[in-house]
C-alpha atoms as a PDB file:
ATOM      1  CA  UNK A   1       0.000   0.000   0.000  1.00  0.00           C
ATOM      2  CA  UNK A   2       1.486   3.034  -0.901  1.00  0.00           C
ATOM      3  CA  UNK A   3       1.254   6.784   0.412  1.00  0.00           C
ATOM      4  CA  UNK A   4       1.736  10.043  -0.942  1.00  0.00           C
ATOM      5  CA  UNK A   5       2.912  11.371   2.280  1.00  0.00           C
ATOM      6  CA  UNK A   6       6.342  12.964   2.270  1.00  0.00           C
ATOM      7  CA  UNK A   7       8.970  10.705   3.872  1.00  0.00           C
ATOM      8  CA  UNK A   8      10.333  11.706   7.415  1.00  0.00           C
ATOM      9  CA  UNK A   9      13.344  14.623   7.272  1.00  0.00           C
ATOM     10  CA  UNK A  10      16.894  11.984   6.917  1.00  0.00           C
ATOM     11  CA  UNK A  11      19.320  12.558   9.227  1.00  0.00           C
ATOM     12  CA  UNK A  12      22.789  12.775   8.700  1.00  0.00           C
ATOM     13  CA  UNK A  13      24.797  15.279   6.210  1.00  0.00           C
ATOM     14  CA  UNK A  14      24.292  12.757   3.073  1.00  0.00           C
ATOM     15  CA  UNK A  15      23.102  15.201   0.138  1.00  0.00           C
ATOM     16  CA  UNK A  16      21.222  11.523  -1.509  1.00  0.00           C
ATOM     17  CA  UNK A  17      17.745  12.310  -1.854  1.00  0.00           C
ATOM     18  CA  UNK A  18      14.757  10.434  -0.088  1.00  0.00           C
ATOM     19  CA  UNK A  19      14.241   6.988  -1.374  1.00  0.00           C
ATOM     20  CA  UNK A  20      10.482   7.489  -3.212  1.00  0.00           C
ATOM     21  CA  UNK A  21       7.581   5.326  -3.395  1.00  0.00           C
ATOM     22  CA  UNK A  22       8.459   3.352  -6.165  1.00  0.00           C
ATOM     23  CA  UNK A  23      11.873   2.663  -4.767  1.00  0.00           C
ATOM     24  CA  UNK A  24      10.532   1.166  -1.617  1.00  0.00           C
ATOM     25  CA  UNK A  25       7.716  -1.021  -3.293  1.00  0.00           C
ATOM     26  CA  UNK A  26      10.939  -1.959  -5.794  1.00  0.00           C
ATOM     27  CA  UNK A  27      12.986  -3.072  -3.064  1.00  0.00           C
ATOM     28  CA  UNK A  28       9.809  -5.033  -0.885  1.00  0.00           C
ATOM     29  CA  UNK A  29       9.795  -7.102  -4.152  1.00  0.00           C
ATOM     30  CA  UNK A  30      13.250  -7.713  -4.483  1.00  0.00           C
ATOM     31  CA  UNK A  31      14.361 -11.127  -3.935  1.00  0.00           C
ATOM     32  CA  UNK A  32      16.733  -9.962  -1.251  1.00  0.00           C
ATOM     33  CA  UNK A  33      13.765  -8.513   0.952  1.00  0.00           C
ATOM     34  CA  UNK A  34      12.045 -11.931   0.458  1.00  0.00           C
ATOM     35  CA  UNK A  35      14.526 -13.526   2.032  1.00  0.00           C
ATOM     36  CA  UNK A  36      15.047 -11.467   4.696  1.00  0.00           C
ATOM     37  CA  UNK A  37      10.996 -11.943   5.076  1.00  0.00           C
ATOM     38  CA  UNK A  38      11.956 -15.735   4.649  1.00  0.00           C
ATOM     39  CA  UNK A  39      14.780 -15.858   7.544  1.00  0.00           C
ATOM     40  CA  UNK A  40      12.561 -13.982   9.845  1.00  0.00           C
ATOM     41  CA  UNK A  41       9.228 -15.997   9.520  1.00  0.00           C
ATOM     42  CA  UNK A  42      11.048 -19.433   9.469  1.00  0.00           C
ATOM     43  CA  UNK A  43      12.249 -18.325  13.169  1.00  0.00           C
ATOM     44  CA  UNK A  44       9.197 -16.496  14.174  1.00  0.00           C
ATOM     45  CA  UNK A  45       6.222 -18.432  13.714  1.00  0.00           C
ATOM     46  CA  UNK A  46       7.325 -22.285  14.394  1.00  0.00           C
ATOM     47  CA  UNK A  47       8.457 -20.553  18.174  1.00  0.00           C
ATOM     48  CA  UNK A  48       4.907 -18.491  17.984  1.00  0.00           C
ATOM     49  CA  UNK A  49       3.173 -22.006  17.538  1.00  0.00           C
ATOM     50  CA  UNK A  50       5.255 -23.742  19.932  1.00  0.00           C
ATOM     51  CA  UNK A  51       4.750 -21.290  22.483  1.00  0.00           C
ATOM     52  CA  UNK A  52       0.705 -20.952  22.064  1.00  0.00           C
ATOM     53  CA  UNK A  53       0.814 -24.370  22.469  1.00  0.00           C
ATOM     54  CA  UNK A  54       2.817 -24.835  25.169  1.00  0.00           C
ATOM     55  CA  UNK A  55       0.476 -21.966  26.797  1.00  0.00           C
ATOM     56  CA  UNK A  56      -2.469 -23.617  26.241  1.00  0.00           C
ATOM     57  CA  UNK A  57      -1.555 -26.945  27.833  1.00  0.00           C
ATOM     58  CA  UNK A  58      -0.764 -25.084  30.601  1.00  0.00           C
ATOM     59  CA  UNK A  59      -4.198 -23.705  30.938  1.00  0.00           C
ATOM     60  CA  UNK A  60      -6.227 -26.865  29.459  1.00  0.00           C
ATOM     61  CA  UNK A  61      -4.457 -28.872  32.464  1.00  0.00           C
ATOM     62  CA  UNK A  62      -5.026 -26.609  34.859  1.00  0.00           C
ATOM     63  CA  UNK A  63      -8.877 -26.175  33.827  1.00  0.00           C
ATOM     64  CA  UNK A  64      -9.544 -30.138  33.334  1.00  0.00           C
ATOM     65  CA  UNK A  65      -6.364 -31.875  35.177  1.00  0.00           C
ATOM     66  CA  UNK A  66      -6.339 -30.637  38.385  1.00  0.00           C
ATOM     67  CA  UNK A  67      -5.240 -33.673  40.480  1.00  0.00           C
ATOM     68  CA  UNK A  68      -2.081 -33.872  38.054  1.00  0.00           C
ATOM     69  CA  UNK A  69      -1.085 -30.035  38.430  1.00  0.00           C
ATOM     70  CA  UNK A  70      -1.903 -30.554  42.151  1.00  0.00           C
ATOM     71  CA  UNK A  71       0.484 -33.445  42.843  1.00  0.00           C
ATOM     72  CA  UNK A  72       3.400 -32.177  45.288  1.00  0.00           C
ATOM     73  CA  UNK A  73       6.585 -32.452  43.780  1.00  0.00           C
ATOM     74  CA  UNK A  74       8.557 -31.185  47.162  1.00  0.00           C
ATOM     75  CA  UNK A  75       7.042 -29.252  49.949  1.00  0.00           C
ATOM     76  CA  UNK A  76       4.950 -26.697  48.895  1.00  0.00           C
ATOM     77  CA  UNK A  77       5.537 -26.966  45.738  1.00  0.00           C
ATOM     78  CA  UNK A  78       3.226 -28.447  42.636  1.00  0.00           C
ATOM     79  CA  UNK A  79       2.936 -29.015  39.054  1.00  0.00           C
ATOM     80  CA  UNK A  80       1.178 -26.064  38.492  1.00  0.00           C
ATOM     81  CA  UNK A  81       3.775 -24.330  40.092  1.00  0.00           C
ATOM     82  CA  UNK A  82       6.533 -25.782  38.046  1.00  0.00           C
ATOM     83  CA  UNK A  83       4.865 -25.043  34.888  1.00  0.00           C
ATOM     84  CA  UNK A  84       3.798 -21.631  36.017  1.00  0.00           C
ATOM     85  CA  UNK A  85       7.090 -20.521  36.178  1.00  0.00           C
ATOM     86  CA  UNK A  86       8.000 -22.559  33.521  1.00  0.00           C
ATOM     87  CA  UNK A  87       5.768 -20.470  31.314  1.00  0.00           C
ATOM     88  CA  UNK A  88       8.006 -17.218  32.478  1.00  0.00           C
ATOM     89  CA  UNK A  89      11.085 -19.255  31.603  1.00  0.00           C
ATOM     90  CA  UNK A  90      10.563 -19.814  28.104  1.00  0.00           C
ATOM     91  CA  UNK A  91       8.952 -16.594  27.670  1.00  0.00           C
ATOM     92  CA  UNK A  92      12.581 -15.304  28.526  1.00  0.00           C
ATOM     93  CA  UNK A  93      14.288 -17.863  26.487  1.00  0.00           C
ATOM     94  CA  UNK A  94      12.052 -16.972  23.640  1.00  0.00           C
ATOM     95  CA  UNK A  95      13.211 -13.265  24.286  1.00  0.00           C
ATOM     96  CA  UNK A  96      16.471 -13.915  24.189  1.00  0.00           C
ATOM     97  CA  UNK A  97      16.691 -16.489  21.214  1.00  0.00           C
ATOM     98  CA  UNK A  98      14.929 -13.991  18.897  1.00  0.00           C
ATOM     99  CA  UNK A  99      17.273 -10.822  19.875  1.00  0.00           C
ATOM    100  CA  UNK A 100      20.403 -13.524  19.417  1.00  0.00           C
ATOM    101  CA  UNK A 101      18.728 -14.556  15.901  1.00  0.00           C
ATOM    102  CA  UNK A 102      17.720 -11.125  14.690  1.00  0.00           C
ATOM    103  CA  UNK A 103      21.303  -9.802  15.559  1.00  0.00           C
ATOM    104  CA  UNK A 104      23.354 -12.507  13.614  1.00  0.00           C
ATOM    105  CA  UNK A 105      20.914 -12.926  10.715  1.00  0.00           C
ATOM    106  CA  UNK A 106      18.416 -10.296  10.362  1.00  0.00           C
ATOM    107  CA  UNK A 107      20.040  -6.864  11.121  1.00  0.00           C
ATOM    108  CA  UNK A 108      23.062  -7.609   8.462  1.00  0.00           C
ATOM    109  CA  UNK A 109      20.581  -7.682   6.038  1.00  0.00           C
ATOM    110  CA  UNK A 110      18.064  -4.926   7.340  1.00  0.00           C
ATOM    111  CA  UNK A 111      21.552  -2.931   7.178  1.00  0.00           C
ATOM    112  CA  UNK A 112      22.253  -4.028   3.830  1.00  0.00           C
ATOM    113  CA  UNK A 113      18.882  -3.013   2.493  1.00  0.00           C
ATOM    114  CA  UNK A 114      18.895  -0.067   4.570  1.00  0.00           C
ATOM    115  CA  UNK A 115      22.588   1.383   3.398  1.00  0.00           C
ATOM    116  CA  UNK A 116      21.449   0.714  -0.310  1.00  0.00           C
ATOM    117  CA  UNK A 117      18.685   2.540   0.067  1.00  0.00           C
ATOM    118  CA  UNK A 118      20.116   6.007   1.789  1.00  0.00           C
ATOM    119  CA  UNK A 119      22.518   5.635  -0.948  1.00  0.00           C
ATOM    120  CA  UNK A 120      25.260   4.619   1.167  1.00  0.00           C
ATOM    121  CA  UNK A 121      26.716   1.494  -0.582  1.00  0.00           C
END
């Protein structure tokens, strides 16, 4: 979808002009954008699925399994517990997996894209 909006004022001392329209819709299409699309998505949404899964199990067990989550692993503490927290773990992992990904795969080639575009390379 394109805009006639002016672009935002660059910043930096370059005297390139403003990538237009055209140039932006040029470079979406290009077969190096798809593949930056490609390397994001193929790490996004399998984690996405895992993780909405691995949320609703949580909650489906705790709805319709509650002597499971209730069994006492030590002490005080439960299954539901244990998975509870679990759910914060891997919400952290997840976190930190994608910033490790996008900063050895995606941001060389959002630079790359971006550079070309300002005129820089």
């Amino acid at each position: 979808m394109a805009t006639e909006a002016p672009p935002p004022p660059r910043k930096g001392t370059g005297t390139a002009p403003a990538p237009t329209t055209e140039q932006f819709v040029e470079v979406q299409r290009s077969e190096e954008f798809g593949e930056l699309r490609r390397t994001y998505r193929s790490f996004a949404f399998p984690l996405t699925i895992a993780f909405i899964t691995w949320y609703l199990l949580y909650v489906l067990l705790s709805n319709y399994a509650g002597g499971f989550m209730g069994i006492r692993l030590f002490g005080n503490i439960n299954v539901a517990l244990v998975l509870g927290l679990g759910q914060f773990a891997t919400t952290f992992l997840i976190a930190w997996l994608y910033s490790r990904h996008a900063a050895l795969r995606l941001d060389p080639k959002g630079e790359a894209i971006k550079a070309r575009m300002e005129g820089d390379a």
